[in-house]
C-alpha atoms as a PDB file:
ATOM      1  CA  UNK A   1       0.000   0.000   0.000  1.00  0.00           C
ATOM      2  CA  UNK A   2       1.422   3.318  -0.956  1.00  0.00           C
ATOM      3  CA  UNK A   3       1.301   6.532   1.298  1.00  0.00           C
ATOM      4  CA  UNK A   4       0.039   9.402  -0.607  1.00  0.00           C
ATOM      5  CA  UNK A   5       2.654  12.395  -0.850  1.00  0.00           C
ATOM      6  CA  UNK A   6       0.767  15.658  -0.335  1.00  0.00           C
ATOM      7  CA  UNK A   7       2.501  18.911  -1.478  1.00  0.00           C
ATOM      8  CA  UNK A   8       3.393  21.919   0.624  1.00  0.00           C
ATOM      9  CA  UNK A   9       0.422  24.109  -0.138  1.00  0.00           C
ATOM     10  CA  UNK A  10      -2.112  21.637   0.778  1.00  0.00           C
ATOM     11  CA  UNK A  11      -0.546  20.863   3.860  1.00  0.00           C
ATOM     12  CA  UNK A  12      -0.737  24.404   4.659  1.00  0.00           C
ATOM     13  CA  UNK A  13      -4.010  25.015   3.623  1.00  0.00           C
ATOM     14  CA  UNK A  14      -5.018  22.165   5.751  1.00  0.00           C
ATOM     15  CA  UNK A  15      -3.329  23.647   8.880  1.00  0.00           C
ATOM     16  CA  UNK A  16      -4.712  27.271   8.142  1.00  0.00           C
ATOM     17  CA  UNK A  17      -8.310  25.475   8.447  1.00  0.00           C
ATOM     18  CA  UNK A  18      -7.216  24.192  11.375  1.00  0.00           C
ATOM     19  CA  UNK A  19      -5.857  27.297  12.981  1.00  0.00           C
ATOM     20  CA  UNK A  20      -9.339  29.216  11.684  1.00  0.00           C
ATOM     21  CA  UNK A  21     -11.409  26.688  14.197  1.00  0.00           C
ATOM     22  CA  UNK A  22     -11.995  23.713  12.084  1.00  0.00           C
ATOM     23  CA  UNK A  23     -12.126  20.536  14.148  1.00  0.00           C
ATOM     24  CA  UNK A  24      -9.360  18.407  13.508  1.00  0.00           C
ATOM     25  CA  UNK A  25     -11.598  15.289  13.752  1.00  0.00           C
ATOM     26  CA  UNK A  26     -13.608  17.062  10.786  1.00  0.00           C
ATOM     27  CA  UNK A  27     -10.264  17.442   8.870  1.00  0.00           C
ATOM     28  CA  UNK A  28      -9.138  14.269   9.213  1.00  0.00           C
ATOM     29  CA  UNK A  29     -12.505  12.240   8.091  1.00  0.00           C
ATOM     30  CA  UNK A  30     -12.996  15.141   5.228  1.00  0.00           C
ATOM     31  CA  UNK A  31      -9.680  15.029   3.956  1.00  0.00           C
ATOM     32  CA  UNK A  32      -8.629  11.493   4.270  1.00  0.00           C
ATOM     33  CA  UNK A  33      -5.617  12.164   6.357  1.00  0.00           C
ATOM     34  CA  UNK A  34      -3.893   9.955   9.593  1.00  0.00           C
ATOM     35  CA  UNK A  35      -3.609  11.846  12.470  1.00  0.00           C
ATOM     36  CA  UNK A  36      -0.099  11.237  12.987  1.00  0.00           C
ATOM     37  CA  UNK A  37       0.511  13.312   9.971  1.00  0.00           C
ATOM     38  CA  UNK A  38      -1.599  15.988  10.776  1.00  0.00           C
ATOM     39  CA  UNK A  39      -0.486  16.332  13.919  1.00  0.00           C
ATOM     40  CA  UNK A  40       2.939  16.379  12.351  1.00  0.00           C
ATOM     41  CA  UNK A  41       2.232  19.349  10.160  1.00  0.00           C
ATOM     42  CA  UNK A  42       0.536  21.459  12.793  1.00  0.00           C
ATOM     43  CA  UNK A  43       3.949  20.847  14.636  1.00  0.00           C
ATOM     44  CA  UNK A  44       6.032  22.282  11.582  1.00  0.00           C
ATOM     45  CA  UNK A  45       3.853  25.018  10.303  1.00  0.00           C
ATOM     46  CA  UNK A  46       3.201  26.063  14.242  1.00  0.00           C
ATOM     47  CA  UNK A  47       4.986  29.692  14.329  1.00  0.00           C
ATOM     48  CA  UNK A  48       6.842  30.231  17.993  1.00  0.00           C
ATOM     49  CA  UNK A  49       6.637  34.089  18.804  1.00  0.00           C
ATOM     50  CA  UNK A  50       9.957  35.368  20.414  1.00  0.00           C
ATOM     51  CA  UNK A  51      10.441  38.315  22.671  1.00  0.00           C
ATOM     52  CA  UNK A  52      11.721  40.470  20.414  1.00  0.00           C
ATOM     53  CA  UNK A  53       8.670  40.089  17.935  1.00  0.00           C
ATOM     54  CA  UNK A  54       9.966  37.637  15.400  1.00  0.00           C
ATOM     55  CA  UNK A  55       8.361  34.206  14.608  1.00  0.00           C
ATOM     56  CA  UNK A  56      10.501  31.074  14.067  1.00  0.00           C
ATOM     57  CA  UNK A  57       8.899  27.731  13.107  1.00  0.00           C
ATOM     58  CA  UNK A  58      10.480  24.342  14.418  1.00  0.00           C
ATOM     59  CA  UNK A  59      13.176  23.878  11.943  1.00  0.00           C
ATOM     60  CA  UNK A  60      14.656  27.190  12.860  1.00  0.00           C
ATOM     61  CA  UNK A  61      14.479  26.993  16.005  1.00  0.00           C
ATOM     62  CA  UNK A  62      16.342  23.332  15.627  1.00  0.00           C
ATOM     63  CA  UNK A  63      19.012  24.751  13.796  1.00  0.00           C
ATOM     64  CA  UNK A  64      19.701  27.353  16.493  1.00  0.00           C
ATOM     65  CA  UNK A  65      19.614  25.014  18.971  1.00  0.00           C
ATOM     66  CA  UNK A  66      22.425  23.026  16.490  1.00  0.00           C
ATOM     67  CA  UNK A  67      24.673  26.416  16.060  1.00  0.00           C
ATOM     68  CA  UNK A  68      24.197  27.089  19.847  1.00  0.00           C
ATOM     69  CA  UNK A  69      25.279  23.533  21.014  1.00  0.00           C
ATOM     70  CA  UNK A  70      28.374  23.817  18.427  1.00  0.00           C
ATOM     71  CA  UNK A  71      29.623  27.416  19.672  1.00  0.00           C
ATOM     72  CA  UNK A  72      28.911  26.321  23.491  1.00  0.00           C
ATOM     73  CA  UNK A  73      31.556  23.398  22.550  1.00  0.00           C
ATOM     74  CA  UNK A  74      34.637  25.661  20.531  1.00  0.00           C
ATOM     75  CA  UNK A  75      33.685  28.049  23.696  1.00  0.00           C
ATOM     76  CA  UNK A  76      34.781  24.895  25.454  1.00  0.00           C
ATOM     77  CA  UNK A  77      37.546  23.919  23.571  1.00  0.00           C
ATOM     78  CA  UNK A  78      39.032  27.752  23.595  1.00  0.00           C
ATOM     79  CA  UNK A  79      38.759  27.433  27.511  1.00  0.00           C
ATOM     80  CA  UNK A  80      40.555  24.371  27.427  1.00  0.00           C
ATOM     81  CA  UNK A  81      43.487  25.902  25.352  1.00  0.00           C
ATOM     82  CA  UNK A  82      43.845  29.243  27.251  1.00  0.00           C
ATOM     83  CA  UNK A  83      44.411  27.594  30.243  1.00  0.00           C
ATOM     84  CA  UNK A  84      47.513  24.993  28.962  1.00  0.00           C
ATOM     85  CA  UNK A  85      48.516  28.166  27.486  1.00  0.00           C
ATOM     86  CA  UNK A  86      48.176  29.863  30.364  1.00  0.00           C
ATOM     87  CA  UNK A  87      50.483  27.204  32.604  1.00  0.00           C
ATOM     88  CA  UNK A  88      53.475  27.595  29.955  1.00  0.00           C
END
């Protein structure tokens, strides 16, 4: 049995029906779709509001999280070096 591949703009329109007070159980039946994957496009079309204004979905917020994880550890490694410097 194949799984259908559904393009980018219907999963969004999907989600925007969603967000405008659609039930999801009305989505589903309507539309044909799992819930696993609905629930997995609400999770990567959800916007995250940050205190400075700006809106980052999951994916961005994931790569930060990468790039903030890799500077913590050359922070660490820099640390490292300054001190054996520092004992010479």
């Amino acid at each position: 049995m194949s799984v259908p591949k559904y393009d980018e703009n219907f999963q969004k329109t999907v989600i925007e029906l969603y967000r405008n007070g659609k039930a999801s159980k009305e989505i589903l039946k309507e539309f044909g779709i799992s819930s696993s994957v609905f629930y997995k496009w609400v999770k990567k079309y959800t916007q995250v509001k940050m205190p400075t204004g700006e809106s980052l979905n999951i994916e961005e917020i994931k790569a930060l999280q990468k790039r903030t994880a890799q500077l913590e550890e050359e922070n660490l490694i820099l640390k490292k070096t300054l001190k054996i410097f520092a004992q010479a």
